[in-house]
Structure formats: structure tokens, C-alpha cells
Protein backbone atom coordinates (compact mmCIF):
# COMPACT_ATOMS: atom_id res chain seq x y z
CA UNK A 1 113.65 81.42 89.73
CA UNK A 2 114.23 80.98 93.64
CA UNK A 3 117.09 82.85 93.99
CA UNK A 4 115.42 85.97 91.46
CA UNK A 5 112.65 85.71 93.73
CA UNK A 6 114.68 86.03 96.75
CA UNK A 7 116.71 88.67 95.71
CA UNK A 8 113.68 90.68 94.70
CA UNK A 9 111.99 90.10 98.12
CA UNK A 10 115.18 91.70 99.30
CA UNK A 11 114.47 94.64 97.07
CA UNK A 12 110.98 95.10 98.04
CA UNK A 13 111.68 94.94 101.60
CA UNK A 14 114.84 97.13 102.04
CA UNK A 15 113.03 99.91 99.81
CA UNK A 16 109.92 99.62 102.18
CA UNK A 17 112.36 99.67 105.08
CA UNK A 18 113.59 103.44 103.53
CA UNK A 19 110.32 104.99 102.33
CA UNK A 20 106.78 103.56 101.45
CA UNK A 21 106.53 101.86 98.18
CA UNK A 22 103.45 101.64 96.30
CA UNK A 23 101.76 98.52 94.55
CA UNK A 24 103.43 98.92 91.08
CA UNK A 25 106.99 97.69 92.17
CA UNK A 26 105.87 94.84 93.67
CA UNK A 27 103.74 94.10 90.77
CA UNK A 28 106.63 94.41 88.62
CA UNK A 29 108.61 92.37 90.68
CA UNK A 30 106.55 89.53 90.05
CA UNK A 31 106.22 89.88 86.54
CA UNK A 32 109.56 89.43 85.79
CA UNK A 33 109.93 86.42 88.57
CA UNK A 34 106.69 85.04 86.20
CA UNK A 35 108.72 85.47 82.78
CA UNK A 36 107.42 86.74 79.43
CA UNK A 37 105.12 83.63 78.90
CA UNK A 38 103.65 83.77 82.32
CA UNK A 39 99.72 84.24 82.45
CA UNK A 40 97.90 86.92 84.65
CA UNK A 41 96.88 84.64 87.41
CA UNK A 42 100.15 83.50 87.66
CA UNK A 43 101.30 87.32 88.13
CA UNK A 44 99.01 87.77 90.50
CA UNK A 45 99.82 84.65 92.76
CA UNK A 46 103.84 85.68 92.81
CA UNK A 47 102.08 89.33 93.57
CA UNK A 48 100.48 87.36 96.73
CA UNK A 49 103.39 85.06 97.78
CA UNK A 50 105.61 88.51 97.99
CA UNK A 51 103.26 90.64 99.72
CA UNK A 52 102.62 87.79 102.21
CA UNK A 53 106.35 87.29 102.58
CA UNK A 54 107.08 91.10 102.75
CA UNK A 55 104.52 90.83 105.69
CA UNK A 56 106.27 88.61 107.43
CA UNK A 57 109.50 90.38 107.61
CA UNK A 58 107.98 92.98 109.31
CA UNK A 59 107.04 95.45 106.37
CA UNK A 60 103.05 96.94 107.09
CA UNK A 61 100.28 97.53 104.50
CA UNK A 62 97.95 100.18 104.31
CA UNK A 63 97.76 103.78 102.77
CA UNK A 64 98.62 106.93 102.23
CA UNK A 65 96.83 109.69 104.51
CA UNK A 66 95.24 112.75 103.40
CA UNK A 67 95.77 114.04 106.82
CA UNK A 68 99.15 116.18 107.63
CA UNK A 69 101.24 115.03 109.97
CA UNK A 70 100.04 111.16 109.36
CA UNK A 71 102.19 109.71 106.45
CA UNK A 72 101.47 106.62 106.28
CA UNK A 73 98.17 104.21 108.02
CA UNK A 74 98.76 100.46 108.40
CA UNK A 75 95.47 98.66 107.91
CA UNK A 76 95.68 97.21 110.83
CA UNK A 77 94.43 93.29 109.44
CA UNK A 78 95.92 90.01 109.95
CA UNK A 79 98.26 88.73 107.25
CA UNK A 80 95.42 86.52 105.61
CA UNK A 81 92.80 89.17 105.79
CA UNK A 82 95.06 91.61 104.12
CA UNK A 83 96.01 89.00 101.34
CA UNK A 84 92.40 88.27 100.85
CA UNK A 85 91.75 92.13 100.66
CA UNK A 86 94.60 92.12 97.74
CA UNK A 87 93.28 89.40 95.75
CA UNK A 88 89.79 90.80 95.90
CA UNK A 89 90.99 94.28 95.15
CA UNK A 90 93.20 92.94 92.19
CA UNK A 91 90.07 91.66 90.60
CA UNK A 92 88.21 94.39 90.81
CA UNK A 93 90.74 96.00 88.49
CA UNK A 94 90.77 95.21 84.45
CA UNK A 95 94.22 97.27 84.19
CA UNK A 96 96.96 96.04 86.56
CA UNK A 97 98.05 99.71 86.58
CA UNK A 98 94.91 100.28 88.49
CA UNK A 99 96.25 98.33 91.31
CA UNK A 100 98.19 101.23 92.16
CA UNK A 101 94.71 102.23 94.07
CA UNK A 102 94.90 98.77 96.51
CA UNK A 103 97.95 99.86 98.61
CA UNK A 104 101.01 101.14 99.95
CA UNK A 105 103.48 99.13 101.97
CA UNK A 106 105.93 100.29 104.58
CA UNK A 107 108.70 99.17 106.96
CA UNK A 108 108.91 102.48 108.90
């Protein structure tokens, strides 16, 4: 599982790195780290552990603008307020393709 979850930190980071990538792939990513039998809350805590790690190597969170010329806004929140902002959002949510509306990430 360590080296799955490595190598799809990787992922998630080098594709921020190129464009911004929205919640879904990182949701997805964690799904599969989790395994068939895994629960929700333990989908959600790999969801955490790679956002938090994606943070740390440097990749932003925040989201889209409206406004032309302004791609992408960083939220501009420590690591652990941002986390906490995710997990909140996440259960505000019954459909985990609603978390598509929490945020964007970016390494630009």
C-alpha cells in the first residue's frame, strides 16, 4: 500500500505541477489506495493524508476564478486550516461526486 500511495502522490503532484486538478482525482486516488472493502471514512482520511502531503510539496489549494485574467486563487490558509476546511466540506456532501465543489489544487 506504501509504495501505491507514493506513487500516486507522485501523480497528484506532477499533474498539479502542469495544470490545476480538481477534487475528483485525488478522491479517486485514495479510493483505490483504500481497496474495494475500504469504508467511507477511511476514503476520506487517505483523501486528507494526500491533500496534506500534496501541500507540503509545494502544490496550493483554492479555486477556480470567475474573473478573466485570474486562473486560479490559492486560499491563502495554513495547511491545518485548509485540511479542516476539507473535512468539514466533505461532510457537508452525501455524494462524494459533490466534492468536486470543495476545491481545486495547483502547483503553478
Amino acid at each position: 500500500m506504501e509504495n501505491l500511495y507514493e506513487e500516486e502522490l507522485d501523480y497528484l503532484v506532477e499533474y498539479a505541477e502542469m495544470s490545476p486538478v480538481y477534487f475528483n482525482p485525488v478522491r479517486d486516488a485514495a479510493e483505490g489506495i483504500v481497496g474495494k472493502g475500504g469504508t467511507e471514512d477511511q476514503v476520506q482520511a487517505v483523501t486528507l493524508k494526500l491533500i496534506g502531503d500534496m501541500l507540503d510539496r509545494g502544490v496550493k489549494i483554492g479555486y477556480i476564478s470567475p474573473r478573466e485574467g485570474e486562473y486560479f486563487v490559492p486560499w491563502g490558509i495554513s495547511r491545518d486550516e485548509a485540511l479542516q476546511r476539507v473535512a468539514t466540506e466533505m461532510k457537508q456532501y452525501e455524494n462524494p461526486l459533490e466534492f468536486v465543489k470543495i476545491c481545486w489544487f495547483s502547483a503553478t
